[in-house]
C-alpha atoms as a PDB file:
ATOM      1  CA  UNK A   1       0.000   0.000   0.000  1.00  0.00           C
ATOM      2  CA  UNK A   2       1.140   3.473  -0.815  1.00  0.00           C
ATOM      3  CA  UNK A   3      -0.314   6.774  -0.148  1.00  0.00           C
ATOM      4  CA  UNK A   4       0.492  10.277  -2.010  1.00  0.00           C
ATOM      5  CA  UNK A   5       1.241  13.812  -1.118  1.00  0.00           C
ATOM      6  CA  UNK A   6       0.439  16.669  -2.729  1.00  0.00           C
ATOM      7  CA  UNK A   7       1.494  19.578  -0.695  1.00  0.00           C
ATOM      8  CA  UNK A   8      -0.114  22.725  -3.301  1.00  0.00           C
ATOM      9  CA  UNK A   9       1.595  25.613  -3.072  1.00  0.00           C
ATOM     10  CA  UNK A  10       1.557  29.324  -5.047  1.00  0.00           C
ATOM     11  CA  UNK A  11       4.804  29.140  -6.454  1.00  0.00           C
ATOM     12  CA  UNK A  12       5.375  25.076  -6.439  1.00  0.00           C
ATOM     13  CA  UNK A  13       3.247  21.962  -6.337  1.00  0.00           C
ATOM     14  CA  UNK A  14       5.780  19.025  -4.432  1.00  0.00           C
ATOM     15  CA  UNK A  15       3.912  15.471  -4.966  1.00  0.00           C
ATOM     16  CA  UNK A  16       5.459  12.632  -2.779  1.00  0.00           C
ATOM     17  CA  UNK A  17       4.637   8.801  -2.504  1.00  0.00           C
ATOM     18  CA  UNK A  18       5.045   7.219   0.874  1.00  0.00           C
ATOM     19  CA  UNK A  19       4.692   3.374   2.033  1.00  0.00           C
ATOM     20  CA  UNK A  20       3.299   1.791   4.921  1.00  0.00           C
ATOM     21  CA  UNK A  21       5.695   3.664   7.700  1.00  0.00           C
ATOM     22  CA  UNK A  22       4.782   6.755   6.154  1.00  0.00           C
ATOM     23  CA  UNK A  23       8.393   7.264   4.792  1.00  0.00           C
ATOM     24  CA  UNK A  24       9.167   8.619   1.680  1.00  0.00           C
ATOM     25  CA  UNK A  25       9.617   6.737  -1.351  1.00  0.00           C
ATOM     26  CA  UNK A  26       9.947   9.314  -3.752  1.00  0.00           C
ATOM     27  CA  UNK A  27       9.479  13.180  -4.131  1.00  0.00           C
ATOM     28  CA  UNK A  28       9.375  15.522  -7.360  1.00  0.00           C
ATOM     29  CA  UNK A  29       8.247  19.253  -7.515  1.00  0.00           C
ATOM     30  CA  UNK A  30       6.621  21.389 -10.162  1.00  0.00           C
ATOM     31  CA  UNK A  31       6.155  25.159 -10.829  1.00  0.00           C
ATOM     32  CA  UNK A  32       2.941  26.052 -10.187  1.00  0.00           C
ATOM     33  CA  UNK A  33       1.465  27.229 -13.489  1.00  0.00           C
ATOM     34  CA  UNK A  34      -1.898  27.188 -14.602  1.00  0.00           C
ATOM     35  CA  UNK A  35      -4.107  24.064 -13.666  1.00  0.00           C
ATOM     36  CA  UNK A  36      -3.762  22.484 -17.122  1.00  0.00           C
ATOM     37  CA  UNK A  37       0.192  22.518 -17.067  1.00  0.00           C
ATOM     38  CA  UNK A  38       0.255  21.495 -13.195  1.00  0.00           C
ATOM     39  CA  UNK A  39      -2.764  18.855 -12.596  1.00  0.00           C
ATOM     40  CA  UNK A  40      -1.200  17.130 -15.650  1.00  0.00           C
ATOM     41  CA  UNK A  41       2.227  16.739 -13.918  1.00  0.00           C
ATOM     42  CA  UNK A  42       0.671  15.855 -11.006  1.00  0.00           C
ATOM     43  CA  UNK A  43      -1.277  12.974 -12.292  1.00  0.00           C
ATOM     44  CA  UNK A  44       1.139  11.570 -14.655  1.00  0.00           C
ATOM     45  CA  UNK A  45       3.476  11.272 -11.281  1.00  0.00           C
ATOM     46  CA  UNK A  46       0.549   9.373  -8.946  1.00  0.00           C
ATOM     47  CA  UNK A  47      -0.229   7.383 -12.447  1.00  0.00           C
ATOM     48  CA  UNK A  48       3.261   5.348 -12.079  1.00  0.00           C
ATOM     49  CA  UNK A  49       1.753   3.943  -8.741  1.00  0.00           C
ATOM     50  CA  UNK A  50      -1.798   3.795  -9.631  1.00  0.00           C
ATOM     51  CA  UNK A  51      -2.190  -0.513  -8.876  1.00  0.00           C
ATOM     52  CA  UNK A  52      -0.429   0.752  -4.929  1.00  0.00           C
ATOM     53  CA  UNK A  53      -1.984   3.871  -4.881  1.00  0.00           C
ATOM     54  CA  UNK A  54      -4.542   3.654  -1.581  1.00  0.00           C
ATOM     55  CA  UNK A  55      -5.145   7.408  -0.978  1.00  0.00           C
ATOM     56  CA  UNK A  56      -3.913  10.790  -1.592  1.00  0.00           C
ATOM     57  CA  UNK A  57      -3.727  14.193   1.240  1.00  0.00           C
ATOM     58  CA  UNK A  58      -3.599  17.030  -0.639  1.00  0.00           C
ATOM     59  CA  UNK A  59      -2.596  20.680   1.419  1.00  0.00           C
ATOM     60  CA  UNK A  60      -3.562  23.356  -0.761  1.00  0.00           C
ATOM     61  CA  UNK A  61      -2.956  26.765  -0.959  1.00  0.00           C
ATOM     62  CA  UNK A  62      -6.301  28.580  -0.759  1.00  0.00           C
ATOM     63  CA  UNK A  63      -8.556  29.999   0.248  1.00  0.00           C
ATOM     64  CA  UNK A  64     -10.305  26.400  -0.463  1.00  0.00           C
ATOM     65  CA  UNK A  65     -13.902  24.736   0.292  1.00  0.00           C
ATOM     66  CA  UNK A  66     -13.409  22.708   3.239  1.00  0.00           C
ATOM     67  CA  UNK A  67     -17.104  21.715   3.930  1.00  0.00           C
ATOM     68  CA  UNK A  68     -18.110  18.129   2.501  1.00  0.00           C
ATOM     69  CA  UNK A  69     -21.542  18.733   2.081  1.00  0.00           C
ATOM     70  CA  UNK A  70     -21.093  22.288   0.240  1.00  0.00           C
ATOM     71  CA  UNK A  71     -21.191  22.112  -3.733  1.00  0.00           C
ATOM     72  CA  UNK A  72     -17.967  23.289  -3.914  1.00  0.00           C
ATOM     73  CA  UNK A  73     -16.037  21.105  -1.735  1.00  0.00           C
ATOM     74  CA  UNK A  74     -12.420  20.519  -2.757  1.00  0.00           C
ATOM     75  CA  UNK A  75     -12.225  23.462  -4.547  1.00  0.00           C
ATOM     76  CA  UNK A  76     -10.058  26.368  -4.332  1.00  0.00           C
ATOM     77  CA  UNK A  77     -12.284  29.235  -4.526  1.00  0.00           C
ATOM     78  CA  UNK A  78     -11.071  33.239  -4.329  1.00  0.00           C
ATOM     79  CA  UNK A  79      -7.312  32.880  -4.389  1.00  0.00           C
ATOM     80  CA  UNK A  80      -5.488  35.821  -6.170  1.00  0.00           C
ATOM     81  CA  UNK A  81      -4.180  33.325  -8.367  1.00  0.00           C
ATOM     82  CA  UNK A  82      -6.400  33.734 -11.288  1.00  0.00           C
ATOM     83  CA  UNK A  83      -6.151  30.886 -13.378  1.00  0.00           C
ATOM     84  CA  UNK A  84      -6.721  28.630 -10.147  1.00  0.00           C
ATOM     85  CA  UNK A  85     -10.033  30.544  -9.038  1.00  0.00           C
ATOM     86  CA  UNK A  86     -13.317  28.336  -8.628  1.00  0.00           C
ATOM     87  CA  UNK A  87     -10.721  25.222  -9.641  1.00  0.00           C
ATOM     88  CA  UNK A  88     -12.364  21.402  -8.613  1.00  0.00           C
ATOM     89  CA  UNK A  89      -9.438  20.103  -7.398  1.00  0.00           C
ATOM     90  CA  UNK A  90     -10.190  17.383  -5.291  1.00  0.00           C
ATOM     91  CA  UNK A  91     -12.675  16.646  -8.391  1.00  0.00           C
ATOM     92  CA  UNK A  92      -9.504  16.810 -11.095  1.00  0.00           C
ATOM     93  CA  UNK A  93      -8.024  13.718  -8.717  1.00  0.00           C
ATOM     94  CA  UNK A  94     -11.351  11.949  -8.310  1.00  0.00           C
ATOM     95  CA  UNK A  95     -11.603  11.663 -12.155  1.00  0.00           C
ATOM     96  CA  UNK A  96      -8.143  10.200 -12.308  1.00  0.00           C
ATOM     97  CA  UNK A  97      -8.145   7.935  -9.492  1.00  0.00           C
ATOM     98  CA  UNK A  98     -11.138   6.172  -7.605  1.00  0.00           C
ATOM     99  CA  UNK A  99      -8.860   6.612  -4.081  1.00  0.00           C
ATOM    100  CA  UNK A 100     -10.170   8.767  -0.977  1.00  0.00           C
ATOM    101  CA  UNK A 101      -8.558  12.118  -1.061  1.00  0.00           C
ATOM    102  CA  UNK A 102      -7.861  13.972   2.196  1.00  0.00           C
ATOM    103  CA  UNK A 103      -8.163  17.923   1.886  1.00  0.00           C
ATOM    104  CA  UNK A 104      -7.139  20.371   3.749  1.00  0.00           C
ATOM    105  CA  UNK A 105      -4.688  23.890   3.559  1.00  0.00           C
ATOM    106  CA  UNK A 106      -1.108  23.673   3.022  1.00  0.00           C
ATOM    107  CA  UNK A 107      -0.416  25.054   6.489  1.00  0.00           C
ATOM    108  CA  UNK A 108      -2.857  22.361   7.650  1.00  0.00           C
ATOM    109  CA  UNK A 109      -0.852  19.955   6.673  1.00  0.00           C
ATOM    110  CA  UNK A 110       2.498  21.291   7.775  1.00  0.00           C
ATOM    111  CA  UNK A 111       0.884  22.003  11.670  1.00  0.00           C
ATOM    112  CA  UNK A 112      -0.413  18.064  10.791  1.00  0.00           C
ATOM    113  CA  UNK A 113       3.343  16.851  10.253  1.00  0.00           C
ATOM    114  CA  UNK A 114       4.116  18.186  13.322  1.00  0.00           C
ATOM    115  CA  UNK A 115       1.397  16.643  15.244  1.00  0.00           C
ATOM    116  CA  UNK A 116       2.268  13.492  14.376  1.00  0.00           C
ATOM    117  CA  UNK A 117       5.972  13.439  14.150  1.00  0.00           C
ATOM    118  CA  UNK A 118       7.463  16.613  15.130  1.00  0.00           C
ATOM    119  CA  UNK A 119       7.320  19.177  17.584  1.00  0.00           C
ATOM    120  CA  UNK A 120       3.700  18.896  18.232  1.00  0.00           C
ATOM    121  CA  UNK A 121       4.242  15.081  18.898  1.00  0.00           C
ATOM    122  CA  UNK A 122       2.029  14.014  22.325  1.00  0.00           C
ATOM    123  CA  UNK A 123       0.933  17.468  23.145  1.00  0.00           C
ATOM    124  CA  UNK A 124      -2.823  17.669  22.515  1.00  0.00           C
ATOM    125  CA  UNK A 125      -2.904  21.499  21.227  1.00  0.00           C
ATOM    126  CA  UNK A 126      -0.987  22.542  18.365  1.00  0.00           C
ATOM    127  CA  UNK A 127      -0.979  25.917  16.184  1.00  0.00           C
ATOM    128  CA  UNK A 128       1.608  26.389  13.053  1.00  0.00           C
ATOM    129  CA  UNK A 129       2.571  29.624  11.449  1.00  0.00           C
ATOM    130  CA  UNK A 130       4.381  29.522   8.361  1.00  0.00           C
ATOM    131  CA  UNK A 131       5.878  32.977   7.632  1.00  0.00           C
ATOM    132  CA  UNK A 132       7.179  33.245   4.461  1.00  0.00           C
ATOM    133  CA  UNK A 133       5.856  34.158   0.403  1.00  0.00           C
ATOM    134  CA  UNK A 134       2.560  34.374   2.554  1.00  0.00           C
ATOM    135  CA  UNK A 135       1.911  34.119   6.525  1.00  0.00           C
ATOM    136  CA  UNK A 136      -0.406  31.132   7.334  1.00  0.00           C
ATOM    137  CA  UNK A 137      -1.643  29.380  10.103  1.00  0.00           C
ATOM    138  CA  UNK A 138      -3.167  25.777  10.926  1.00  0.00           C
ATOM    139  CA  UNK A 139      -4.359  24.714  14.443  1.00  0.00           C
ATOM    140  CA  UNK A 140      -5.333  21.440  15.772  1.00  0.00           C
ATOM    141  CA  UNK A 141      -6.897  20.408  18.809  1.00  0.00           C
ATOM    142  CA  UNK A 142      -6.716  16.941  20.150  1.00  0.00           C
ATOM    143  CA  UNK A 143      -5.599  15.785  16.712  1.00  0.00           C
ATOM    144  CA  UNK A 144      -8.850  17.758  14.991  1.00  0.00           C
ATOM    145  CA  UNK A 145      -8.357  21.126  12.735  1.00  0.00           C
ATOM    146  CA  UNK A 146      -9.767  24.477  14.508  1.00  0.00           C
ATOM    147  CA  UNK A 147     -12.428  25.574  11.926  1.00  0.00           C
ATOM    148  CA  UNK A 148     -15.764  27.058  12.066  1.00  0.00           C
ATOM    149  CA  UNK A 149     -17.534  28.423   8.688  1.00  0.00           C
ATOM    150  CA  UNK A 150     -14.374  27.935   6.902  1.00  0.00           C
ATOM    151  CA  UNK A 151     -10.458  27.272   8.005  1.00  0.00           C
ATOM    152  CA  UNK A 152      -8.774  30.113   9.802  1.00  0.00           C
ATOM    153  CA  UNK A 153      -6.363  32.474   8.024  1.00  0.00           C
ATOM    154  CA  UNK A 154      -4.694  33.466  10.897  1.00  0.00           C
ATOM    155  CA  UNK A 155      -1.560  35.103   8.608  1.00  0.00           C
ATOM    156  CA  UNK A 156      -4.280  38.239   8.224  1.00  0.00           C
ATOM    157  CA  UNK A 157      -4.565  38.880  12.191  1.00  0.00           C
ATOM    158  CA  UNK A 158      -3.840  43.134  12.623  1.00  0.00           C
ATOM    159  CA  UNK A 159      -0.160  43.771  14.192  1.00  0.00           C
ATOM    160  CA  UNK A 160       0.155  47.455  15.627  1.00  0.00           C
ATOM    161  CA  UNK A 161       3.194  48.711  14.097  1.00  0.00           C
ATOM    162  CA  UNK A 162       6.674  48.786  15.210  1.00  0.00           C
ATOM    163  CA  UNK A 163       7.876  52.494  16.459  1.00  0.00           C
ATOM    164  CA  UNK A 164      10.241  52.302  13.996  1.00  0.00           C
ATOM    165  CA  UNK A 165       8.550  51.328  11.145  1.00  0.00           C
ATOM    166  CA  UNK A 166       7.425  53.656   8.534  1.00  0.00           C
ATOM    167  CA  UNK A 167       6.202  50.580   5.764  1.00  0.00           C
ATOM    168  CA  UNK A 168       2.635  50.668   4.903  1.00  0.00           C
ATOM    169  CA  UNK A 169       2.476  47.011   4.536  1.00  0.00           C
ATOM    170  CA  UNK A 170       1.737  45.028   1.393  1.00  0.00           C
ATOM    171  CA  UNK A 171      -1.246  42.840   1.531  1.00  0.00           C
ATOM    172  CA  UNK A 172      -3.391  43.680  -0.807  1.00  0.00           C
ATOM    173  CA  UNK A 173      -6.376  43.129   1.545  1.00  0.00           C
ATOM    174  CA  UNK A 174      -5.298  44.522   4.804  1.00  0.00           C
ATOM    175  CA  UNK A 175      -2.603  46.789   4.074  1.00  0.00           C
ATOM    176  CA  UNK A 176      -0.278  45.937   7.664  1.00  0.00           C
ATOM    177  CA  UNK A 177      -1.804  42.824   8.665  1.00  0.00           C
ATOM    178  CA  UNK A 178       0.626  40.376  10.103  1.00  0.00           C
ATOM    179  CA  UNK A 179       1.416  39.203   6.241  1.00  0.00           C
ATOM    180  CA  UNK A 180       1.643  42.357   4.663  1.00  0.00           C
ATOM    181  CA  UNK A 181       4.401  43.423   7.445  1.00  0.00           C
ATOM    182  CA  UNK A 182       6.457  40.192   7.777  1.00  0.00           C
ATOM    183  CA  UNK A 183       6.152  38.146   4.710  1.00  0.00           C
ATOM    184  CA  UNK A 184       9.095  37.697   2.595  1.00  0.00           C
ATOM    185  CA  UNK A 185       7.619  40.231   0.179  1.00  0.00           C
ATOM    186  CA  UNK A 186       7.036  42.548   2.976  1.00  0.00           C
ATOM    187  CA  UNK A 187      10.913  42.173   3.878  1.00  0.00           C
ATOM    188  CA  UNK A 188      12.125  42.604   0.356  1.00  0.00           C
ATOM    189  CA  UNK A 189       9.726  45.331  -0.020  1.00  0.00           C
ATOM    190  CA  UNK A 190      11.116  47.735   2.742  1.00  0.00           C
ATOM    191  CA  UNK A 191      14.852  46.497   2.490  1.00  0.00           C
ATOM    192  CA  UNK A 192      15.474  46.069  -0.976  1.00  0.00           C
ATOM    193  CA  UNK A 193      16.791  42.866  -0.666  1.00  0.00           C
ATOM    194  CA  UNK A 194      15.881  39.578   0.382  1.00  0.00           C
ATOM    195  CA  UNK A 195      15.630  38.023   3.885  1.00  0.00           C
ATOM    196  CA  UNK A 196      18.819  35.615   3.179  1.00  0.00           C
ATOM    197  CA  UNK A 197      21.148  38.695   1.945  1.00  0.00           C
ATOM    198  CA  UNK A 198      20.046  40.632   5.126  1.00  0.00           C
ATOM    199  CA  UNK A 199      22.972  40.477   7.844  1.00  0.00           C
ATOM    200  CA  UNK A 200      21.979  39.008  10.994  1.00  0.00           C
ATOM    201  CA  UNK A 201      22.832  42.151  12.999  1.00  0.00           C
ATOM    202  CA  UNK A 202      20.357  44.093  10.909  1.00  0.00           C
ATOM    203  CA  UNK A 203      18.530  46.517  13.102  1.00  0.00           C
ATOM    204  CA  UNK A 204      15.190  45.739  10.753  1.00  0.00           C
ATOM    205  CA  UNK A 205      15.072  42.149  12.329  1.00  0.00           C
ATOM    206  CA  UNK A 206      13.873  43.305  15.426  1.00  0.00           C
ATOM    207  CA  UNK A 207      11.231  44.944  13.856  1.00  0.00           C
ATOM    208  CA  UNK A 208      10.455  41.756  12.482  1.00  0.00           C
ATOM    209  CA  UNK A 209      10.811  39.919  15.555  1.00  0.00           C
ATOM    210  CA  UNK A 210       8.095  42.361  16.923  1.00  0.00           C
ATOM    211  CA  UNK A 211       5.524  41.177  14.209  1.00  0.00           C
ATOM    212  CA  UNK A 212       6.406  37.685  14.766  1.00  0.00           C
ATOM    213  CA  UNK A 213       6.094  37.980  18.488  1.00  0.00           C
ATOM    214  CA  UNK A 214       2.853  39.961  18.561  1.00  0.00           C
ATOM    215  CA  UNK A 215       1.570  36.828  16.318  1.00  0.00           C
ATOM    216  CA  UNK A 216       2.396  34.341  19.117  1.00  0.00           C
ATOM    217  CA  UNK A 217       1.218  37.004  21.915  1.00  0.00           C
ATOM    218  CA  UNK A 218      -2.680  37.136  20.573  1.00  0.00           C
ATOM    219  CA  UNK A 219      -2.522  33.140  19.798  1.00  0.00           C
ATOM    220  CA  UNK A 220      -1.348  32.216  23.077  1.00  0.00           C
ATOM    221  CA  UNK A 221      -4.259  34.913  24.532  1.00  0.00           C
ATOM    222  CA  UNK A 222      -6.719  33.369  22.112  1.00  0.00           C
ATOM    223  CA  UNK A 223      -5.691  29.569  22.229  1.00  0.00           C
ATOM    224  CA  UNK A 224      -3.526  28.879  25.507  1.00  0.00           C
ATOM    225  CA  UNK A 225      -1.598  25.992  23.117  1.00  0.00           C
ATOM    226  CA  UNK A 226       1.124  23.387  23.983  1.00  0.00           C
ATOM    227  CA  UNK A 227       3.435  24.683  21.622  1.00  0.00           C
ATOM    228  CA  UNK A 228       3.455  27.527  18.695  1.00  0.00           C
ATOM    229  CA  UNK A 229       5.597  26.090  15.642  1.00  0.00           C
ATOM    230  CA  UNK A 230       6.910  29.347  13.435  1.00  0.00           C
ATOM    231  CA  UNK A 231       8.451  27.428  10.026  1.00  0.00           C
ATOM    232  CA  UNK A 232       8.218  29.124   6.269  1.00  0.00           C
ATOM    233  CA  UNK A 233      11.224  30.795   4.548  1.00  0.00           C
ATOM    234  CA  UNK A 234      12.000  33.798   7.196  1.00  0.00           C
ATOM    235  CA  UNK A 235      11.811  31.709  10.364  1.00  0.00           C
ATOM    236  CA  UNK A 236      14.946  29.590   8.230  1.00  0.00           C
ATOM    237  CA  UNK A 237      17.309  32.950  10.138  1.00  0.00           C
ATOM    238  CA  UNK A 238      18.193  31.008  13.115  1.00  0.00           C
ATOM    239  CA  UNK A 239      18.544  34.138  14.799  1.00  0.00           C
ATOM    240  CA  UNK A 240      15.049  34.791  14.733  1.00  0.00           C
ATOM    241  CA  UNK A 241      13.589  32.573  17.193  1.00  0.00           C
ATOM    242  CA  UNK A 242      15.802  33.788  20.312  1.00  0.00           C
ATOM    243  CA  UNK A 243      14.622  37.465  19.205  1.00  0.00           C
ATOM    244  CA  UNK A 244      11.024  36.760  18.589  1.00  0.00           C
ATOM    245  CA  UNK A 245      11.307  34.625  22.630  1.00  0.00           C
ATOM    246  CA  UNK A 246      12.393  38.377  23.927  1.00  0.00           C
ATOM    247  CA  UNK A 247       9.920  40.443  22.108  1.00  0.00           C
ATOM    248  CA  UNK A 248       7.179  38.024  22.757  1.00  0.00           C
ATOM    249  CA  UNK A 249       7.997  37.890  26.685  1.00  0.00           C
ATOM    250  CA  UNK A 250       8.289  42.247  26.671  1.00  0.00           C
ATOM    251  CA  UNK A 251       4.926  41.614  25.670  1.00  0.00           C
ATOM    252  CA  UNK A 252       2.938  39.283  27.684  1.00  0.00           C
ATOM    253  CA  UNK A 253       4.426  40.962  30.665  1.00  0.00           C
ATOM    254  CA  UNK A 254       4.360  37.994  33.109  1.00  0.00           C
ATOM    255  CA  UNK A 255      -0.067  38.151  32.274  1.00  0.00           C
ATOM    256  CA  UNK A 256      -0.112  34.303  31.925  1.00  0.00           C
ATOM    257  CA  UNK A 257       2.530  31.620  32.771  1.00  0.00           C
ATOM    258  CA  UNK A 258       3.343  30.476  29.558  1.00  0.00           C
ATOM    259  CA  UNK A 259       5.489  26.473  28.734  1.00  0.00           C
ATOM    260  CA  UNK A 260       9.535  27.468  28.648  1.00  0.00           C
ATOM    261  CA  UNK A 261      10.295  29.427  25.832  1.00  0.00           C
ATOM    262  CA  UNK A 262      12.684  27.230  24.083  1.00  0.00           C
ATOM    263  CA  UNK A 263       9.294  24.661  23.754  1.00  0.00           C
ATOM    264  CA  UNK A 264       7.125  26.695  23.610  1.00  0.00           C
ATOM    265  CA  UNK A 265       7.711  29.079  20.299  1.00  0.00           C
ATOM    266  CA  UNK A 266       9.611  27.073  17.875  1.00  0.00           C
ATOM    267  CA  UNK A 267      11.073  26.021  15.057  1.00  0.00           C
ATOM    268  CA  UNK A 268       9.289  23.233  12.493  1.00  0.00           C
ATOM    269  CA  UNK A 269      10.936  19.825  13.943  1.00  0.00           C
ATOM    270  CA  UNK A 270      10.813  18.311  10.148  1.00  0.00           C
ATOM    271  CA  UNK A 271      12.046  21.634   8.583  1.00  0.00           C
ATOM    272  CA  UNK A 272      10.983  21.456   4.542  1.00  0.00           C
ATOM    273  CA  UNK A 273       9.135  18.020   5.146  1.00  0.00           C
ATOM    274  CA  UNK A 274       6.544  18.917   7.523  1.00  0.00           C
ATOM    275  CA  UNK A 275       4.007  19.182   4.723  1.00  0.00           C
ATOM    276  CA  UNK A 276       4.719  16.224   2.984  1.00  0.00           C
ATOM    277  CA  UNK A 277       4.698  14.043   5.725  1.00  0.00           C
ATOM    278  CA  UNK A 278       1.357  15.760   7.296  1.00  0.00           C
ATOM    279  CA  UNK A 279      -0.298  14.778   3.742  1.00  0.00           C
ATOM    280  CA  UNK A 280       1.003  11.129   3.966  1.00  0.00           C
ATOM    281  CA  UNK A 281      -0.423  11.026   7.559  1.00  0.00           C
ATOM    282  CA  UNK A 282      -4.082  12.498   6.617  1.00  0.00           C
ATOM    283  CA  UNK A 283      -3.782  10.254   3.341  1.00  0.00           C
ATOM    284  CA  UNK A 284      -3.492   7.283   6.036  1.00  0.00           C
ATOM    285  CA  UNK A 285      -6.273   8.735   8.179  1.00  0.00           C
ATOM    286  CA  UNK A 286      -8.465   9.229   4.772  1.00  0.00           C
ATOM    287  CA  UNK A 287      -7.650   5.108   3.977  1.00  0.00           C
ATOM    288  CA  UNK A 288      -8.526   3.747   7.441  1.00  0.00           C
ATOM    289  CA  UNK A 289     -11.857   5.607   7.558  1.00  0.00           C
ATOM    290  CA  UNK A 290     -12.921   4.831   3.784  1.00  0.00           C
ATOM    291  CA  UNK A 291     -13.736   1.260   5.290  1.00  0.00           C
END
């Protein structure tokens, strides 16, 4: 038995296969492109393990359809990416393969990964923020997804703005939300550079640090979680996390008695896989309760 990844993301789609242990057998990206180009690549990868194939988790960048009895379930519905809006896509898999397909966002499926196998491993209450093209965030609550109407998007929380920040932010939604002042297009945007080519004694990392931190202040307000797991592209500045622990404890204040620091906000366990394997996991999860 094998079960398949698809971790969907705006700039690349990464498909993985993975056997019984959930380990992975093989892994192959694409650029995403319109769904024509992409779904194609996609299948003709799962189609060299169709007689194995058992299931298939899909993360998804989104906003996407999460409710099973709504007529658009599986889609992704008012993303900015065009050519993906009002796109069937757990439908587009259905037609090529008569497996059950577990759906849910790509930061779903990271804060998944996690759960099972990473730093969320045990604890019952788990919340991931990835911070990087785009700020998202997945939470899970004795092993369930936190989601009402739809699935949170947590990246778009307001952040008051650092004293010494003039940027006007760059979401095209919310202006300085938390992901149009610390995405990586946010950094790049103010510094003229990207993140990685910004030294690590950069004075405009603690202003970043301050965004970051604020983030963890109203989730551990809102949620009271076991741990708060910051991965994506900016969070890759090791120096981050021991700046974001001071700016975060300036601003609780000593209100609640939070788990240590150094467990409590930080870094993704499984780095780059924590998608992949989170889609393997749900793909399980989707197999055991087809039957």
């Amino acid at each position: 038995m094998l079960y398949g990844s698809i971790e969907a993301g705006g700039t690349k789609f990464v498909c993985a296969i993975g056997n019984e242990s959930l380990e992975i057998v093989e892994r192959v990206s694409f650029p995403t492109t319109v769904p024509e180009e992409t779904m194609t690549q996609v299948i003709d990868f799962f189609n060299n393990y169709k007689e194995e194939l058992v299931a298939i988790g899909v993360g998804s960048f989104g906003p996407i359809d999460i409710h099973q009895d709504s007529e658009t379930y599986g889609f992704i519905t008012s993303t900015p990416k065009l050519a993906w809006q009002n796109y069937d896509f757990v439908g587009a898999l259905k037609a090529a393969f008569d497996v059950p397909v577990a759906w849910t966002t790509d930061v779903n499926a990271a804060a998944y990964g996690e759960y099972v196998f990473g730093n969320g491993k045990g604890l019952s209450s788990v919340v991931y923020y990835t911070i990087g093209t785009g700020v998202g965030g997945g939470a899970l609550q004795e092993g369930r997804f936190v989601e009402g109407f739809s699935h949170p998007e947590m990246g778009h929380m307001m952040v008051v703005p650092h004293a010494d920040d003039d940027f006007a932010g760059s979401c095209p939604f919310h202006g300085n939300c938390l992901e149009g002042m610390a995405a990586g297009p946010a950094v790049e945007k103010r510094n003229g550079r990207k993140g990685q080519d910004i030294p690590e004694d950069d004075p405009f990392w603690e202003i970043e640090a301050s965004y970051i931190a604020q983030c963890a202040y109203n989730t551990t307000l809102m949620l009271s979680p076991d741990v708060i797991i910051f991965g994506g592209g900016v969070m890759k500045q090791r120096h981050m996390v021991e700046k974001v622990h001071q700016a975060f404890k300036k601003l609780l204040n000593g209100y609640v008695k939070t788990p240590e620091l150094d467990k409590y906000i930080v870094t993704p366990a499984l780095e780059d896989n924590a998608g992949t394997l989170g889609c393997l996991a749900l793909a399980k999860n989707a197999e055991l309760h087809a039957h």
